[in-house]
PDB file of N, CA and C in Angstrom:
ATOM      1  N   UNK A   1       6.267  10.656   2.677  1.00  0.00           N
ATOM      2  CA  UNK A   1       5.382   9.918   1.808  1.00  0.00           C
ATOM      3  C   UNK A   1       6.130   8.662   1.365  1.00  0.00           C
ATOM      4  N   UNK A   2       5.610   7.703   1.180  1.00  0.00           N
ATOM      5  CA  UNK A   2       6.124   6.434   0.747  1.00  0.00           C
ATOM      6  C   UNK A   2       5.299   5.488   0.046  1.00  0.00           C
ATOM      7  N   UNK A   3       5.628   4.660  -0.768  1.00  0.00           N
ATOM      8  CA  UNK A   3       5.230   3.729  -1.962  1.00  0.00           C
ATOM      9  C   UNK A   3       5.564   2.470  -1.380  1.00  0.00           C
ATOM     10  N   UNK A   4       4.491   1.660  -1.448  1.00  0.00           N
ATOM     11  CA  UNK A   4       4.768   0.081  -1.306  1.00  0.00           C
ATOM     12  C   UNK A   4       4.479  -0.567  -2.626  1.00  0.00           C
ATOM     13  N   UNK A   5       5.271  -1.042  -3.067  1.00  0.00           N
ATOM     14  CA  UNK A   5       5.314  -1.552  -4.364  1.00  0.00           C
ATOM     15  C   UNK A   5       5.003  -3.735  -4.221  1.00  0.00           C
ATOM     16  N   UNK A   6       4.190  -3.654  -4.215  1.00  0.00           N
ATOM     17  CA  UNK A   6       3.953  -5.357  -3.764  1.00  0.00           C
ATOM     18  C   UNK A   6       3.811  -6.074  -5.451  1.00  0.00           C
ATOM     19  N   UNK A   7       4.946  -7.339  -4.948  1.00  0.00           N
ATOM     20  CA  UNK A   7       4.988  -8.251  -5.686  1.00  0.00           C
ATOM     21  C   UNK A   7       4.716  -9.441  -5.198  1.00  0.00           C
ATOM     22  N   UNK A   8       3.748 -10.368  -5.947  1.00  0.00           N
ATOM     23  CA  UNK A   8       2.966 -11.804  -5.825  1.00  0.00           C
ATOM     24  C   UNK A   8       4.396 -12.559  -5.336  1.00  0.00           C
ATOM     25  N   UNK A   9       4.104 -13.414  -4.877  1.00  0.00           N
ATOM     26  CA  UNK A   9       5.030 -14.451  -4.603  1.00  0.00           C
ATOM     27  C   UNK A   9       4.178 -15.870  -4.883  1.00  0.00           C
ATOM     28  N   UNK A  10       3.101 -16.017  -5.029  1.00  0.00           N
ATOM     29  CA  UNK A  10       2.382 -16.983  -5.224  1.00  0.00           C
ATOM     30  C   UNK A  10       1.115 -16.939  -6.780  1.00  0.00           C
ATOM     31  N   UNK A  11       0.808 -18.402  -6.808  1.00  0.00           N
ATOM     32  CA  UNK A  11      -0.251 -18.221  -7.425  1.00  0.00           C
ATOM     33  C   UNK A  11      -1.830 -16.896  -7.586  1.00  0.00           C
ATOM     34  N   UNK A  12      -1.960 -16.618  -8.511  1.00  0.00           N
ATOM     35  CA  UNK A  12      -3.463 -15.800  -8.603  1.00  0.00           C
ATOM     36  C   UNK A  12      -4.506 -16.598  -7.897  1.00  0.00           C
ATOM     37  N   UNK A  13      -4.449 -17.790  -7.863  1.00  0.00           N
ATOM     38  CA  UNK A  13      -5.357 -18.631  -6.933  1.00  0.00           C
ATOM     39  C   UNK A  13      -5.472 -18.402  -5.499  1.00  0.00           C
ATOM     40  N   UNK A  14      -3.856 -18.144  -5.028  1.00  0.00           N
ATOM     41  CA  UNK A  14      -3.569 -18.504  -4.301  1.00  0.00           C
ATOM     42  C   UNK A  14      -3.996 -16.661  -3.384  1.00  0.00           C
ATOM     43  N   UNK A  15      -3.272 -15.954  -3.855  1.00  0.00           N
ATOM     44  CA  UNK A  15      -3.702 -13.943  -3.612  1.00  0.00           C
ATOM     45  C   UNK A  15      -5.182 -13.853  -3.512  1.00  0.00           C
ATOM     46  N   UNK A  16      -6.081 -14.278  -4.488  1.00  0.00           N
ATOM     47  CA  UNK A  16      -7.423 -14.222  -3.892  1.00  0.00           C
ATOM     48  C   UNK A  16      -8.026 -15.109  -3.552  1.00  0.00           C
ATOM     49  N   UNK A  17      -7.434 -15.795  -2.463  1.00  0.00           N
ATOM     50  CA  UNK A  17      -7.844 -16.490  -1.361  1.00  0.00           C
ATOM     51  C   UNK A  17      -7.781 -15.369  -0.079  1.00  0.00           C
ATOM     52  N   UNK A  18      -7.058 -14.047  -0.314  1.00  0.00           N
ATOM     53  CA  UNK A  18      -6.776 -13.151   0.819  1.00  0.00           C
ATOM     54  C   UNK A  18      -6.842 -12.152   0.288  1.00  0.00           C
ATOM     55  N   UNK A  19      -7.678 -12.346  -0.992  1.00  0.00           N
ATOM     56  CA  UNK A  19      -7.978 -10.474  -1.536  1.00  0.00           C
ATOM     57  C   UNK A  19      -8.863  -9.853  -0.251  1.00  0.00           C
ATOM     58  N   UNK A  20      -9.618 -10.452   0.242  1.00  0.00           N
ATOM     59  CA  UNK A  20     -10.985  -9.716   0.747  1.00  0.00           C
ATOM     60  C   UNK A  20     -10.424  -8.888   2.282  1.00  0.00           C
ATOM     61  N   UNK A  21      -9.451  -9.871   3.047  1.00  0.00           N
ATOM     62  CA  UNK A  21      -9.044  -9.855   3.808  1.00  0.00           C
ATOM     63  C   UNK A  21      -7.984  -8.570   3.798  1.00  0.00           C
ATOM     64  N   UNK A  22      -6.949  -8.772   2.941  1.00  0.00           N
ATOM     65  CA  UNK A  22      -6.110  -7.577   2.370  1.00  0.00           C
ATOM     66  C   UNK A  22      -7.346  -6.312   1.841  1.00  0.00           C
ATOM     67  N   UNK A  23      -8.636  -6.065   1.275  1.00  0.00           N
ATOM     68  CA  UNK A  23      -9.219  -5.532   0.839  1.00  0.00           C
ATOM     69  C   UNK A  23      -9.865  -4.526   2.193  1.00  0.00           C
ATOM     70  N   UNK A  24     -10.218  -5.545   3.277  1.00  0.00           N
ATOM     71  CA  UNK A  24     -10.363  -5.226   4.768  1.00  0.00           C
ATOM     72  C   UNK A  24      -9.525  -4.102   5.495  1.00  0.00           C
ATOM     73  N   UNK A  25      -8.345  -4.739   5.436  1.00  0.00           N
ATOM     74  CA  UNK A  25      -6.894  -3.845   5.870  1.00  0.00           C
ATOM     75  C   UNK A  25      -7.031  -2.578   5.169  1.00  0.00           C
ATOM     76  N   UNK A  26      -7.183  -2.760   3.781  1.00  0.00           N
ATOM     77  CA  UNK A  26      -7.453  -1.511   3.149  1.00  0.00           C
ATOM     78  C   UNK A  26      -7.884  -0.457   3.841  1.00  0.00           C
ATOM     79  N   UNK A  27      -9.475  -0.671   3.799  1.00  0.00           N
ATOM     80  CA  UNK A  27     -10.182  -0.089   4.201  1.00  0.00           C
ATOM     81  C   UNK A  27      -9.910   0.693   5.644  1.00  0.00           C
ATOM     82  N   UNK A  28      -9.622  -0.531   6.092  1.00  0.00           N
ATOM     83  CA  UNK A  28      -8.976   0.003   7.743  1.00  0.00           C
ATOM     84  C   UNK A  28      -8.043   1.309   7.501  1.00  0.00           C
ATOM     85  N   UNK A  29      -7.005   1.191   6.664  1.00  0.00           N
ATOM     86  CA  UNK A  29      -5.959   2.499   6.685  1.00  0.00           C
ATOM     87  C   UNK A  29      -6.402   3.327   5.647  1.00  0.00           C
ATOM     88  N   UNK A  30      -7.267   3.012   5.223  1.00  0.00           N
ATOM     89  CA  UNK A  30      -8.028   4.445   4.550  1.00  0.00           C
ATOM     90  C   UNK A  30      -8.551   5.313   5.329  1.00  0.00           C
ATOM     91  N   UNK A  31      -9.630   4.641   6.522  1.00  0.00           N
ATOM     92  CA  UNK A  31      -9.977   4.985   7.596  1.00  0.00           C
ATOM     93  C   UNK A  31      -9.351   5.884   8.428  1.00  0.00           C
ATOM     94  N   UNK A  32      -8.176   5.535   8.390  1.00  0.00           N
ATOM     95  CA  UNK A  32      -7.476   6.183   9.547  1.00  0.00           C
ATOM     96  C   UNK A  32      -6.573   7.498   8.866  1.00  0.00           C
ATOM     97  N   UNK A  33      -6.809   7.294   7.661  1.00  0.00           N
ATOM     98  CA  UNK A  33      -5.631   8.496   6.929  1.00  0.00           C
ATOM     99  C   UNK A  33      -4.161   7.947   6.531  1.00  0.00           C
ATOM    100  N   UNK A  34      -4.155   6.758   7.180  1.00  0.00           N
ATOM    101  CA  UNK A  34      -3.044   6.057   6.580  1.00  0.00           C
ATOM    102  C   UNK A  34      -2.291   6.063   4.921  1.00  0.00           C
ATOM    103  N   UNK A  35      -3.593   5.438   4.302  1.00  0.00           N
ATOM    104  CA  UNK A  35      -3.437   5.480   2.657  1.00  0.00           C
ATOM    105  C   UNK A  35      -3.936   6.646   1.513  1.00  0.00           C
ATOM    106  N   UNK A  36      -3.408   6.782   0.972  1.00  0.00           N
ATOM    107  CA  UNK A  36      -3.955   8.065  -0.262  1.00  0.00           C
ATOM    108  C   UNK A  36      -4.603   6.796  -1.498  1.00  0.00           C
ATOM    109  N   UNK A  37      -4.037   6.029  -1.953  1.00  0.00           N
ATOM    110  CA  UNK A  37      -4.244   5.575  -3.173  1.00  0.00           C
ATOM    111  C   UNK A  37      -4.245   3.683  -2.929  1.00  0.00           C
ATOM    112  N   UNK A  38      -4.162   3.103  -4.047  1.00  0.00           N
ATOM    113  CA  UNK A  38      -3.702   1.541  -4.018  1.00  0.00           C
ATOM    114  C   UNK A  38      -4.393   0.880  -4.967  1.00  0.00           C
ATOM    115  N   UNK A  39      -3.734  -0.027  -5.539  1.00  0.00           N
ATOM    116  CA  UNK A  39      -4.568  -0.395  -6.472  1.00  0.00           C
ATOM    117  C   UNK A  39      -3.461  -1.760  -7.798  1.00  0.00           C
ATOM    118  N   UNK A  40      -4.106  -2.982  -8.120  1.00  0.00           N
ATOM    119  CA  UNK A  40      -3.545  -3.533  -8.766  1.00  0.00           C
ATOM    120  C   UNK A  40      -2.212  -3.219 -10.118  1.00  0.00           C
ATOM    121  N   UNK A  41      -1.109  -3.951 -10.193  1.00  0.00           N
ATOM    122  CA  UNK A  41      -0.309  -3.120 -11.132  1.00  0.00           C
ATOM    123  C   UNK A  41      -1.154  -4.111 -12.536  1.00  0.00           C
ATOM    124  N   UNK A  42      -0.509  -3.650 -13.025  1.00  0.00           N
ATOM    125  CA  UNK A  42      -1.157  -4.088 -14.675  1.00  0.00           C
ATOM    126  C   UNK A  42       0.675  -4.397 -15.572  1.00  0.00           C
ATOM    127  N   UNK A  43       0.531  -6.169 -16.081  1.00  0.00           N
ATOM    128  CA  UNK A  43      -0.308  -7.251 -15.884  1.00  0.00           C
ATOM    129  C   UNK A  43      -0.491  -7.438 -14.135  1.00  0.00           C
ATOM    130  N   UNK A  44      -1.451  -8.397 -13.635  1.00  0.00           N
ATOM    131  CA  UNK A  44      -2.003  -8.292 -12.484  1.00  0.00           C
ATOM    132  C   UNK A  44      -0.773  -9.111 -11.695  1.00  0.00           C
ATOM    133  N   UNK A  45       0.281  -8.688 -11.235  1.00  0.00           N
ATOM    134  CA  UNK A  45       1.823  -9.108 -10.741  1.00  0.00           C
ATOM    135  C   UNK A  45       2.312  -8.639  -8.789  1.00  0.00           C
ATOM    136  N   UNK A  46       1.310  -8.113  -8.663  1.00  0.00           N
ATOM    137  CA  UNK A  46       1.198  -7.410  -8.103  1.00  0.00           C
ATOM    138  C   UNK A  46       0.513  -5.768  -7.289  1.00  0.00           C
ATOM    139  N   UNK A  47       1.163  -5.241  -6.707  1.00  0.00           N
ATOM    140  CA  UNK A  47      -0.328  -3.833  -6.679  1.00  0.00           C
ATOM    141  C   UNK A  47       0.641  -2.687  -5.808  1.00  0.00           C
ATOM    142  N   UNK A  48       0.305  -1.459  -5.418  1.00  0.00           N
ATOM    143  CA  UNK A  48       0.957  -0.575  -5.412  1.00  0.00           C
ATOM    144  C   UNK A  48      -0.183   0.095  -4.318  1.00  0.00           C
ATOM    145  N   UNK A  49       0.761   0.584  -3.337  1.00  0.00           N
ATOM    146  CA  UNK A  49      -0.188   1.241  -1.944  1.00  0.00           C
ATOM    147  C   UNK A  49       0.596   2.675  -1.746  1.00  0.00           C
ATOM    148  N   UNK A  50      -0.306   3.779  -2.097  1.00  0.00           N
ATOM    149  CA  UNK A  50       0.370   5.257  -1.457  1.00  0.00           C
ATOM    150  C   UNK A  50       0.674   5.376  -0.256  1.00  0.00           C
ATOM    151  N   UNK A  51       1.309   5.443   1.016  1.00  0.00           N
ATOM    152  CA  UNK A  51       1.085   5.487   2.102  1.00  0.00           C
ATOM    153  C   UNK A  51       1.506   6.847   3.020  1.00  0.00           C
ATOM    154  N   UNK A  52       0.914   7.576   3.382  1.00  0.00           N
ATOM    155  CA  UNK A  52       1.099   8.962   4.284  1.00  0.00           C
ATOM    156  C   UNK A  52       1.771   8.385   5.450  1.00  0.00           C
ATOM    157  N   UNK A  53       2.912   8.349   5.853  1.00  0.00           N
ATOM    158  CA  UNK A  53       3.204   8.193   7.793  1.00  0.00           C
ATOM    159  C   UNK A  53       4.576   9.033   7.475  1.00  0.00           C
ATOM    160  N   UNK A  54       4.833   9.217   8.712  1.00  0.00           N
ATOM    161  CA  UNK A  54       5.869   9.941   9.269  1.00  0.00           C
ATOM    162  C   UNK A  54       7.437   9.555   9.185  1.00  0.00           C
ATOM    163  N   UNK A  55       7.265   8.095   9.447  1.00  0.00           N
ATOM    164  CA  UNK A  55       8.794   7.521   8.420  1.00  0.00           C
ATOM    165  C   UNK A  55       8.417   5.827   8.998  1.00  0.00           C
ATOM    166  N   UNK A  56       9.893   5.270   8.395  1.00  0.00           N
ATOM    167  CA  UNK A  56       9.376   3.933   7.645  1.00  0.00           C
ATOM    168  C   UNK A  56       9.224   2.420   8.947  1.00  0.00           C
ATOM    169  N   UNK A  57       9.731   3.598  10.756  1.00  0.00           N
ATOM    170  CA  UNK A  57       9.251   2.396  11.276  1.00  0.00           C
ATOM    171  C   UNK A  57       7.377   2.319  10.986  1.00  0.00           C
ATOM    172  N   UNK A  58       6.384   3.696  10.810  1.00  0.00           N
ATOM    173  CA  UNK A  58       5.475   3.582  10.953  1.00  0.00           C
ATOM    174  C   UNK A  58       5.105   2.606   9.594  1.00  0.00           C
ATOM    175  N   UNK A  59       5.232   2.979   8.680  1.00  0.00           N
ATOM    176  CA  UNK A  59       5.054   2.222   7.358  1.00  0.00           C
ATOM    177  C   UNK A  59       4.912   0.585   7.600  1.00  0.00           C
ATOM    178  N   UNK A  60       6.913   0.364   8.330  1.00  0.00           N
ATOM    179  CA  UNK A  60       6.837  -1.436   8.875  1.00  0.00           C
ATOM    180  C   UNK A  60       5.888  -1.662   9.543  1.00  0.00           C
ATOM    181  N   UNK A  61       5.395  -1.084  10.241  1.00  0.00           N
ATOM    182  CA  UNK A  61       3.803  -1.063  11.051  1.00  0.00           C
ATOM    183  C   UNK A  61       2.953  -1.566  10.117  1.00  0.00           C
ATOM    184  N   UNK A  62       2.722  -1.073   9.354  1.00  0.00           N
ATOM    185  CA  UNK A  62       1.569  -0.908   8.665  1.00  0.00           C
ATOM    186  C   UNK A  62       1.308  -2.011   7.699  1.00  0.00           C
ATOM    187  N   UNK A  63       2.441  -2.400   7.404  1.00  0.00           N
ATOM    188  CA  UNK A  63       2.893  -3.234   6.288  1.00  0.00           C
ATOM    189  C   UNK A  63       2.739  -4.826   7.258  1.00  0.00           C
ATOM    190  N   UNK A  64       3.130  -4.463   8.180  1.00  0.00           N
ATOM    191  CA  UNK A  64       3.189  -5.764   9.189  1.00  0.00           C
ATOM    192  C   UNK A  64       1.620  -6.330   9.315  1.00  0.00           C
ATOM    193  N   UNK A  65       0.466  -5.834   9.645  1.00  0.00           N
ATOM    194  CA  UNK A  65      -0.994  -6.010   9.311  1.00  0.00           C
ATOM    195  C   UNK A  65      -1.411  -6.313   8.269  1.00  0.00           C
ATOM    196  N   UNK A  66      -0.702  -6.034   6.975  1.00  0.00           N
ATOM    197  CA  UNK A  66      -1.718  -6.433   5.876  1.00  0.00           C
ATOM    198  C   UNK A  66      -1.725  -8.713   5.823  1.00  0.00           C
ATOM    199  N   UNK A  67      -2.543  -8.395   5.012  1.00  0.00           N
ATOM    200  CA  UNK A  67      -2.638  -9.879   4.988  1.00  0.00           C
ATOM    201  C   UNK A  67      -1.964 -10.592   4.406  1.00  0.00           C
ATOM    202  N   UNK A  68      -1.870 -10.135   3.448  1.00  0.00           N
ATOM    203  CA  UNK A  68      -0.944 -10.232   2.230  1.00  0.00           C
ATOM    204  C   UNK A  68       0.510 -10.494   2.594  1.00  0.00           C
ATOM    205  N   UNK A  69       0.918  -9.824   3.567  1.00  0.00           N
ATOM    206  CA  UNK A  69       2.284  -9.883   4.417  1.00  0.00           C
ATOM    207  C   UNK A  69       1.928 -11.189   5.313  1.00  0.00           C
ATOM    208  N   UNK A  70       1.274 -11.190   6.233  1.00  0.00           N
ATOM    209  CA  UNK A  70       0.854 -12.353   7.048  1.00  0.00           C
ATOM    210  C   UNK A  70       0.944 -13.645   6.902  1.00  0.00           C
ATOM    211  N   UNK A  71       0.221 -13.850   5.578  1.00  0.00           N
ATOM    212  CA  UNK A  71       0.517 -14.780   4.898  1.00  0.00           C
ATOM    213  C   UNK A  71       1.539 -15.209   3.812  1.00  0.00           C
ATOM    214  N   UNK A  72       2.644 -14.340   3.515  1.00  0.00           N
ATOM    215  CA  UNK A  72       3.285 -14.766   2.358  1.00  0.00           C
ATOM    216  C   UNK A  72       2.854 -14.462   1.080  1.00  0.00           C
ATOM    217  N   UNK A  73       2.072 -13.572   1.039  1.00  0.00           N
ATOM    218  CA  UNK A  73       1.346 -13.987  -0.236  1.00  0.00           C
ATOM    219  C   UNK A  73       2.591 -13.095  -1.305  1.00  0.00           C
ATOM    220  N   UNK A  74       2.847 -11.493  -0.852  1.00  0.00           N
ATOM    221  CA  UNK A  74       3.912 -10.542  -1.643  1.00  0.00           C
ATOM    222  C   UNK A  74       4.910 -10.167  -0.853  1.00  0.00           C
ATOM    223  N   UNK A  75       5.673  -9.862  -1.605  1.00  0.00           N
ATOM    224  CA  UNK A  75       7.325  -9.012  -1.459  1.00  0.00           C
ATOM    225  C   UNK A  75       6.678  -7.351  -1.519  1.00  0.00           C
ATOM    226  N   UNK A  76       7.514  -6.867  -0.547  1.00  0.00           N
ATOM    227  CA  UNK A  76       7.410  -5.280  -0.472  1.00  0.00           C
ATOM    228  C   UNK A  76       8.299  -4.603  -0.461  1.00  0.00           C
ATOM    229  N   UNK A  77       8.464  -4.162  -1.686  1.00  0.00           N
ATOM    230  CA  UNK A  77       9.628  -2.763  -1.924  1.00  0.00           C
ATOM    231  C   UNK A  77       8.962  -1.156  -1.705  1.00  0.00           C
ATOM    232  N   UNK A  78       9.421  -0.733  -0.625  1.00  0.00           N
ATOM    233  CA  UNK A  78       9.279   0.225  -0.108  1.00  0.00           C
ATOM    234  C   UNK A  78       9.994   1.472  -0.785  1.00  0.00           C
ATOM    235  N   UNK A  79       9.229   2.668  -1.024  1.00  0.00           N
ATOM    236  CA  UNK A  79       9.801   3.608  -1.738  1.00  0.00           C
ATOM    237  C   UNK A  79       9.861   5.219  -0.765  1.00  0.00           C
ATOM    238  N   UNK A  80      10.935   6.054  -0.233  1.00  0.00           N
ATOM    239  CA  UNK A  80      10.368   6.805   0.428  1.00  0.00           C
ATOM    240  C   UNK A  80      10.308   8.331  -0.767  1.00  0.00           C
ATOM    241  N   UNK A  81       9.442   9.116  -0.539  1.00  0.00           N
ATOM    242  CA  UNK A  81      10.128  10.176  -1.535  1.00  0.00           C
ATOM    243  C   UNK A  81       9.686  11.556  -0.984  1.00  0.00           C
ATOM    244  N   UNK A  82       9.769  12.622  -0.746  1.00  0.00           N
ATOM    245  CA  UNK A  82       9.373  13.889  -0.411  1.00  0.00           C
ATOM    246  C   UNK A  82       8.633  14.165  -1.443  1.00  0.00           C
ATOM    247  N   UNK A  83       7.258  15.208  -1.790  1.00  0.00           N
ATOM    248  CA  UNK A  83       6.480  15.231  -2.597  1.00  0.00           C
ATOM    249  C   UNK A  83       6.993  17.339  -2.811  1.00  0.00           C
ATOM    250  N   UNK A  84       7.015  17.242  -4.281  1.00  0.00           N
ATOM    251  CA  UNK A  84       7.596  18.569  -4.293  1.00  0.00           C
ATOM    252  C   UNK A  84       6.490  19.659  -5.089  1.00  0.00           C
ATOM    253  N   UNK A  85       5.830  19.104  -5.654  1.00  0.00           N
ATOM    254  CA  UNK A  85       5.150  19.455  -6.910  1.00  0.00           C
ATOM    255  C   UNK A  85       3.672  18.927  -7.083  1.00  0.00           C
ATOM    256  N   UNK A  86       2.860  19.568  -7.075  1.00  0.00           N
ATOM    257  CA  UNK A  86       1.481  19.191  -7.404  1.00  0.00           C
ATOM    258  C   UNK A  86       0.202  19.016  -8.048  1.00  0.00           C
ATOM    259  N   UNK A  87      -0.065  18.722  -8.588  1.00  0.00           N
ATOM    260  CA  UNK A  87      -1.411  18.633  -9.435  1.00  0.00           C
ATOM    261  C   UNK A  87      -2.216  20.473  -8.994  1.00  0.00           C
ATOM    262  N   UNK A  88      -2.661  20.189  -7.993  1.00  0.00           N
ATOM    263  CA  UNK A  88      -3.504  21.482  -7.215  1.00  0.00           C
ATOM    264  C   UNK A  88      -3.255  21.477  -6.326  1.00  0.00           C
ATOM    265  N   UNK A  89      -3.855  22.426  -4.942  1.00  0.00           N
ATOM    266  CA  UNK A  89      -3.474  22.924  -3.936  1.00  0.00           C
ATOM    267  C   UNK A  89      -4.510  21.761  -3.011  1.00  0.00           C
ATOM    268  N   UNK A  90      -5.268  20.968  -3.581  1.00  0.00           N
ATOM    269  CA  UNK A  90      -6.194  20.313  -3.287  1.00  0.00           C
ATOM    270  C   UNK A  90      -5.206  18.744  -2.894  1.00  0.00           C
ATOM    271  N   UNK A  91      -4.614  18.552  -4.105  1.00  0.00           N
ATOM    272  CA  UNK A  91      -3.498  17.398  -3.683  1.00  0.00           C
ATOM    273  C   UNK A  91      -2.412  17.692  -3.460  1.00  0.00           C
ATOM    274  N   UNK A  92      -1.929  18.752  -2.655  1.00  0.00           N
ATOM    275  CA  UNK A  92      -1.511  19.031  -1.838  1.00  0.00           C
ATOM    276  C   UNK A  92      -1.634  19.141  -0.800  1.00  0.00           C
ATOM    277  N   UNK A  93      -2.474  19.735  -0.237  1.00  0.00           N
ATOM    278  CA  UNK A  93      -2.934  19.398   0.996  1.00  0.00           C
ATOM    279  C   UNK A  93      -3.301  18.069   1.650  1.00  0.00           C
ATOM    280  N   UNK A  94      -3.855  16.951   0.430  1.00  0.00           N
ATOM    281  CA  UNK A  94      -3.517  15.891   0.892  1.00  0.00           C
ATOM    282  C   UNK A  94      -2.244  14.976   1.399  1.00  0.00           C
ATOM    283  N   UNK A  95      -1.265  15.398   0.729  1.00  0.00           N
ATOM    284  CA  UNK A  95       0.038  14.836   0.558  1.00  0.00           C
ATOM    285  C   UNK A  95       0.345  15.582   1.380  1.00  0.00           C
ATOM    286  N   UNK A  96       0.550  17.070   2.391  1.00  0.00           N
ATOM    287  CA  UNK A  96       1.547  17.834   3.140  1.00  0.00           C
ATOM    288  C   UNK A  96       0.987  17.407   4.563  1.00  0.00           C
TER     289      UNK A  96
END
């Protein structure tokens, strides 16, 4: 399991000029089982992507498509972590 922790590098002007596009990608790796979660950090600095793969060349994969990367728009600090403990057996099974 791994955390992409994205930080702006540019203007708010400038990020949603490629929200929709990054919003696209989304969707795409939701699709596929790629992503669990994602979602803006608060103040709006950046945003935070759950990501399910197998290890972190697949992740650089993944990370390499977004738009957001493409263009410059954020920095990505990558987090890897083993998941030990769970809410329910329900988010668990998502996460295992």
């Amino acid at each position: 399991m791994f955390i992409a922790i994205l930080t702006y590098k540019k203007p708010l002007s400038e990020v949603d000029r490629h929200l929709q596009a990054h919003r696209d990608y989304l969707a795409k790796h939701y699709a596929a089982g790629d992503f669990i979660a994602s979602g803006p950090q608060i103040p709006r600095v950046g945003g935070v992507i759950m990501i399910k793969a197998d290890n972190r060349a697949a992740v650089d994969s993944i990370i390499a498509q977004d738009p957001f990367n493409i263009n410059d728009i954020a920095d990505y600090q990558i987090v890897e972590f083993t998941p030990t403990m769970f809410l329910n057996d329900d988010l668990k099974n998502i996460l295992s």
